[in-house]
N, C-alpha and C. Protein backbone atom coordinates (compact mmCIF):
# COMPACT_ATOMS: atom_id res chain seq x y z
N UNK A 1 4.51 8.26 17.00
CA UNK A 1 5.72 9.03 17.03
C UNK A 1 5.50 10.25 17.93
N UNK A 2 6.40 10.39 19.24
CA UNK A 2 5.81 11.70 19.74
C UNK A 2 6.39 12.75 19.21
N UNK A 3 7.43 13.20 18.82
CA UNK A 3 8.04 14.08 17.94
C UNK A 3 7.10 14.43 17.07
N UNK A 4 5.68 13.52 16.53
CA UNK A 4 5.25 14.55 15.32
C UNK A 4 3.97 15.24 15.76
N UNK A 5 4.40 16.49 16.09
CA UNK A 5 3.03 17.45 16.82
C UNK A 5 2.96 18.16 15.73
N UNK A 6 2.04 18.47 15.52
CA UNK A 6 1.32 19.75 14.25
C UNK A 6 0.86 21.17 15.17
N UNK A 7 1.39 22.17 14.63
CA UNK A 7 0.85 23.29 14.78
C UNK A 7 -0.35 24.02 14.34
N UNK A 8 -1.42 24.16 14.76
CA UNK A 8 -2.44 24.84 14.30
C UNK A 8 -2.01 26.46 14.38
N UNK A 9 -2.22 27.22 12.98
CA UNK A 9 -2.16 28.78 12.64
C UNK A 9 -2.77 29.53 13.64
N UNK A 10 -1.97 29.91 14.61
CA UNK A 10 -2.78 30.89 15.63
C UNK A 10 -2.85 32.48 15.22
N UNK A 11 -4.09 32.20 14.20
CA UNK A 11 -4.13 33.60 13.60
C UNK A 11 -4.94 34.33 14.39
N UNK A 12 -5.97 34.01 14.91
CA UNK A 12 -7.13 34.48 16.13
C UNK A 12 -5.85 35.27 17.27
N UNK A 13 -4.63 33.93 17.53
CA UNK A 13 -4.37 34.32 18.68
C UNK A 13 -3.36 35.76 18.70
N UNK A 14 -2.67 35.74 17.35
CA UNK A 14 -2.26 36.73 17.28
C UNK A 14 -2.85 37.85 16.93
N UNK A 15 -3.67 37.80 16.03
CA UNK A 15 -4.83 39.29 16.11
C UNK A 15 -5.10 39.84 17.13
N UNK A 16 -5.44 39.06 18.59
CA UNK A 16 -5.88 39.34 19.64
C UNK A 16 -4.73 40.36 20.37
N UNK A 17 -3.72 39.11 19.69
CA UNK A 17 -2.33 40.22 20.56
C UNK A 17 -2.28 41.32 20.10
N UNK A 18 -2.02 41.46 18.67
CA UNK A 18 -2.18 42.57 17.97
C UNK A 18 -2.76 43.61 18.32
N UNK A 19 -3.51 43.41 18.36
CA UNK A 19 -4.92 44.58 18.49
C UNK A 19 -5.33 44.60 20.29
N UNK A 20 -4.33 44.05 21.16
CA UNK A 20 -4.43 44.57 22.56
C UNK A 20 -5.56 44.01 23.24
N UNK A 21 -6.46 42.73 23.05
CA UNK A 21 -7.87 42.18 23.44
C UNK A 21 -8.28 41.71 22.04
N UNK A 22 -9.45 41.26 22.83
CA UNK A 22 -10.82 40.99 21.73
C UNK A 22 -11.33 42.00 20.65
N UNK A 23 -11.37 41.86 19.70
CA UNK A 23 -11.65 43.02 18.36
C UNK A 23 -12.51 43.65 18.57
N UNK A 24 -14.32 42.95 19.01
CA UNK A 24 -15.05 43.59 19.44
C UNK A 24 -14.70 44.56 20.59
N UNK A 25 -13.66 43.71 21.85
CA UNK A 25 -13.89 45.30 22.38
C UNK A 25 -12.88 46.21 22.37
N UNK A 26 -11.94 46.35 21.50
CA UNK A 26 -10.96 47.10 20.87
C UNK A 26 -11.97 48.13 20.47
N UNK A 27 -12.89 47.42 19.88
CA UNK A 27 -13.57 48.64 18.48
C UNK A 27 -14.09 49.31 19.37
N UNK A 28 -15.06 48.99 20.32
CA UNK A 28 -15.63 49.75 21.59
C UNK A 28 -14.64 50.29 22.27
N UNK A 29 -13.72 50.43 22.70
CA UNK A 29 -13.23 51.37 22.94
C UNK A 29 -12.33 52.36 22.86
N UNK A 30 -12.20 51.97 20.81
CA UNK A 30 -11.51 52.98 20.37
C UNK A 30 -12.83 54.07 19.95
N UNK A 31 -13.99 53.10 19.82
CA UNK A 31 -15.17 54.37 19.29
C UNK A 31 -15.46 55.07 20.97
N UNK A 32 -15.70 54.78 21.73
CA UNK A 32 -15.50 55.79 23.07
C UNK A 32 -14.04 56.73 23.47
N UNK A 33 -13.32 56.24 22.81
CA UNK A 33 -12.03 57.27 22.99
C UNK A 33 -12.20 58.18 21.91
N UNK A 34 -12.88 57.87 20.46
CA UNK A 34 -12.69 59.16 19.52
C UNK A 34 -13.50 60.07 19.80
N UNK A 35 -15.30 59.71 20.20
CA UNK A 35 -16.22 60.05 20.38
C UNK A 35 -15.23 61.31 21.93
N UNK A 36 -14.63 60.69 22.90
CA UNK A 36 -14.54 61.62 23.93
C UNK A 36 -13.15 62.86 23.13
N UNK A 37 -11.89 62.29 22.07
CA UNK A 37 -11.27 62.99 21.56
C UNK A 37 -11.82 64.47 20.71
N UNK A 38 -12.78 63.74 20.31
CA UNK A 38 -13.84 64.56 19.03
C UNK A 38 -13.93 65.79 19.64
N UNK A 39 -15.02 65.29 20.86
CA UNK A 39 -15.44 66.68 21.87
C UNK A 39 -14.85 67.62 22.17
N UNK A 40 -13.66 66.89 22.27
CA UNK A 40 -12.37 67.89 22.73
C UNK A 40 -11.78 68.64 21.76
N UNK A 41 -11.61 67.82 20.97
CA UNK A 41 -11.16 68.80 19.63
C UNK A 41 -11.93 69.89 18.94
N UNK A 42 -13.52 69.45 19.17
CA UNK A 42 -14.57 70.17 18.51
C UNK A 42 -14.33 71.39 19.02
N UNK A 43 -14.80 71.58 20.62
CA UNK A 43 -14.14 72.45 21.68
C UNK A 43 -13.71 73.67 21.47
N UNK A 44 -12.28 72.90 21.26
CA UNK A 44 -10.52 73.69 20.95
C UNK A 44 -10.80 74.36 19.71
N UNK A 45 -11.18 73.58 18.84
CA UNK A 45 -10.49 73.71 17.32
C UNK A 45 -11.38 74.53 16.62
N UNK A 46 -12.62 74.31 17.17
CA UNK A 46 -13.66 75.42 15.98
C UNK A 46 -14.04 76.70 16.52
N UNK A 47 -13.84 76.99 18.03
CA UNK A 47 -14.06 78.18 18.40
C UNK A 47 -13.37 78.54 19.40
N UNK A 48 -12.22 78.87 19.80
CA UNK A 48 -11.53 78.69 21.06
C UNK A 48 -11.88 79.99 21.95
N UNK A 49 -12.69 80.74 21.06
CA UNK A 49 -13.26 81.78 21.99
C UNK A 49 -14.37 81.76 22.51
N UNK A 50 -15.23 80.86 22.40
CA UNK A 50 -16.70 80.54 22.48
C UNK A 50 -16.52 78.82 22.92
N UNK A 51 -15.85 78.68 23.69
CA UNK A 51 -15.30 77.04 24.51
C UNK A 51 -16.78 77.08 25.42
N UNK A 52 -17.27 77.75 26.06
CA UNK A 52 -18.57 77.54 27.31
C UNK A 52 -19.98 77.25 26.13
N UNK A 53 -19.83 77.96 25.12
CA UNK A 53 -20.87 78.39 24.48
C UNK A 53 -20.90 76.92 23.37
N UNK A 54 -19.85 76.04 23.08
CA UNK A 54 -19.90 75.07 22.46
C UNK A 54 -20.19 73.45 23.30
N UNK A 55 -19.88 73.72 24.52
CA UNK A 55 -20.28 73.13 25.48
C UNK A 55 -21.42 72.72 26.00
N UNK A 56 -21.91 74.60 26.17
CA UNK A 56 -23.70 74.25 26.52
C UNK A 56 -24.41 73.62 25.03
N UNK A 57 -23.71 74.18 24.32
CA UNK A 57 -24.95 73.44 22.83
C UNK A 57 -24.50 72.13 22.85
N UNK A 58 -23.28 71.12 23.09
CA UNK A 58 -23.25 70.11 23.19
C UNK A 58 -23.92 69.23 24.06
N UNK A 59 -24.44 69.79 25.47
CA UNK A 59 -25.07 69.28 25.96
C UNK A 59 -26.48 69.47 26.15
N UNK A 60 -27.03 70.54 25.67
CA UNK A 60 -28.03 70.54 24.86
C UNK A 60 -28.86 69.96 23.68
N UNK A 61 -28.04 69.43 23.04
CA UNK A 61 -28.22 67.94 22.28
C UNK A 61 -28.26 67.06 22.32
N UNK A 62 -27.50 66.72 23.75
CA UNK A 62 -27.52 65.68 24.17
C UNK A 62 -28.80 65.38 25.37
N UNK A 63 -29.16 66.66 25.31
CA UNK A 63 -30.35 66.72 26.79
C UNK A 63 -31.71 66.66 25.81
N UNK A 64 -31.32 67.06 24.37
CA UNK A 64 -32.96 66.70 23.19
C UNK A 64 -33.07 65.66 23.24
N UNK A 65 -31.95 64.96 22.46
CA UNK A 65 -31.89 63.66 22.34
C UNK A 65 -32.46 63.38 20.93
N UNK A 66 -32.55 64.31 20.25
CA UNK A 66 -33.17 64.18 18.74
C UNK A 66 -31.99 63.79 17.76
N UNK A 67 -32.57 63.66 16.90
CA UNK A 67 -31.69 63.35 15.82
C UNK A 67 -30.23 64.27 15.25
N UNK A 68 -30.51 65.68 15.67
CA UNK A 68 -29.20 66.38 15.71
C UNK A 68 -28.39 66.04 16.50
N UNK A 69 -28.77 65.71 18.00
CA UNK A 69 -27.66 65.29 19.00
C UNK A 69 -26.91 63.92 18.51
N UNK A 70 -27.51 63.06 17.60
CA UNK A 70 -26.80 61.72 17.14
C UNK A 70 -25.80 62.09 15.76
N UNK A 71 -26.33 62.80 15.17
CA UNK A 71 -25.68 63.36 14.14
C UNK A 71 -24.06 64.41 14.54
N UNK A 72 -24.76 65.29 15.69
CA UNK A 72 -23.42 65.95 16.20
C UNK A 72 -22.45 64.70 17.04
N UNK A 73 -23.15 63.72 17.48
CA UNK A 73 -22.21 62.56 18.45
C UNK A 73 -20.94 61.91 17.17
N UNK A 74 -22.36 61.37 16.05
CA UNK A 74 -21.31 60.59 14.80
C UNK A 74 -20.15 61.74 14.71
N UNK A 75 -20.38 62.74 14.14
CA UNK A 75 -19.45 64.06 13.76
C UNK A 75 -18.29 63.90 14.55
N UNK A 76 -18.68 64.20 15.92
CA UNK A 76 -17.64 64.16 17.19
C UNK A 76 -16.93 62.61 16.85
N UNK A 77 -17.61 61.67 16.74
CA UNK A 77 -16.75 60.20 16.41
C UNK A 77 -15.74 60.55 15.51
N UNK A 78 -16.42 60.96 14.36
CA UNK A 78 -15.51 60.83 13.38
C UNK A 78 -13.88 61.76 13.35
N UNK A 79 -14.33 62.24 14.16
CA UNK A 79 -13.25 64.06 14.11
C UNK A 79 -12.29 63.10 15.04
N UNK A 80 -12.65 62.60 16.30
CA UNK A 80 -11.80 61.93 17.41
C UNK A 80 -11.35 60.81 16.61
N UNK A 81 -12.01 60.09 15.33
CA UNK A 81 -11.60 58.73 15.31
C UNK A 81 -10.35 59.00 14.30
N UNK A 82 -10.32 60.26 13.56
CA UNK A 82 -8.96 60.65 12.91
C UNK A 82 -7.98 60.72 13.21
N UNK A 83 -7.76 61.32 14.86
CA UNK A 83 -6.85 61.57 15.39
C UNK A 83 -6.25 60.29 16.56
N UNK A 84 -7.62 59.48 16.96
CA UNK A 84 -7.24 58.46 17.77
C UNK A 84 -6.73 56.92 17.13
N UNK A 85 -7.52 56.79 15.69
CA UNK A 85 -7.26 55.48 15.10
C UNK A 85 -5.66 55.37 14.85
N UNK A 86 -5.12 56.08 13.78
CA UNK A 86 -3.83 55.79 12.97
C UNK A 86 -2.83 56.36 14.32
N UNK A 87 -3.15 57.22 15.28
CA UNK A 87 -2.05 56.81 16.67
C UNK A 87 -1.77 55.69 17.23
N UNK A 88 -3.63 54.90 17.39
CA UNK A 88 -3.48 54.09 17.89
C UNK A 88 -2.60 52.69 17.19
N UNK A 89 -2.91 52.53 16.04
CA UNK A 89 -2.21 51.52 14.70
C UNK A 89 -0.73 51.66 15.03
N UNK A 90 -0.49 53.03 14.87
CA UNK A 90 1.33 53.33 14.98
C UNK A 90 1.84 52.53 15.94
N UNK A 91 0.78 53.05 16.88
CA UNK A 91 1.73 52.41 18.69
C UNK A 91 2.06 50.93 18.25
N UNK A 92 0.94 49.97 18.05
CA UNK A 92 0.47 48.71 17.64
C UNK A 92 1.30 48.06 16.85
N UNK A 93 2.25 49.14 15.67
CA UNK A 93 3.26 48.45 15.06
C UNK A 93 4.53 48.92 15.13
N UNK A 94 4.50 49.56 15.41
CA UNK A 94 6.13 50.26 15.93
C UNK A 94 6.22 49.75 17.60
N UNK A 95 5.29 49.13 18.33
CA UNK A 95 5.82 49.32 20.11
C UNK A 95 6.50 48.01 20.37
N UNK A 96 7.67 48.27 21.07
CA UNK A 96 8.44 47.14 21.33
C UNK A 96 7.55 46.14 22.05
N UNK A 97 7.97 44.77 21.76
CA UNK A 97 7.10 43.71 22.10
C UNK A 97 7.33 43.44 23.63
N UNK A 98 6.15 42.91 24.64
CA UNK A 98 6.10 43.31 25.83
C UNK A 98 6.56 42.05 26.42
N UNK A 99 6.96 40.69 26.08
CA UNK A 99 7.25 39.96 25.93
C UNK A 99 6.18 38.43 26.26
N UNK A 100 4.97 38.80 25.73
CA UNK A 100 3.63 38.15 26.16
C UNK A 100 3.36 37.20 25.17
């Protein structure tokens, strides 16, 4: 009978749509967008008078390379990933469909 085709659940294929790519590299580069948001916010938000002076110690940690500089990086993730994740989700379910 050619009329009887079966549909396989394209749940993969819509996740993919969903989420704009491949999950893995969604996640990579929402953790490089919070990680660069973080910085910025760290920046701004905790000393806006001392912006050069939060700078050089940021890259000063990053020039040790010790265990504080990974600890201040997670920090910076996490601060950027507050402000970049649930924007990014919103867009994802509220954005008119692109017709793909």
């Amino acid at each position: 009978m050619p009329n009887d085709t079966r549909e396989l659940p394209a749940t993969n294929d819509s996740l993919t749509r969903f989420l704009g790519g491949s999950p893995l590299t969604v996640v990579f580069r929402l953790s490089l967008l919070s990680i660069l948001v973080g910085v910025v916010l760290a920046a701004i938000g905790f000393d806006p008078w001392n912006i050069i002076a939060s700078i050089r110690t940021l890259f000063q940690r990053i020039w040790d390379l010790g265990f504080d500089a990974i600890n201040g990086l997670w920090r910076y993730f996490l601060l950027g990933a507050v402000i970049v994740v649930p924007i990014w989700l919103l867009s994802r379910l509220f954005g008119a469909p692109n017709g793909r």
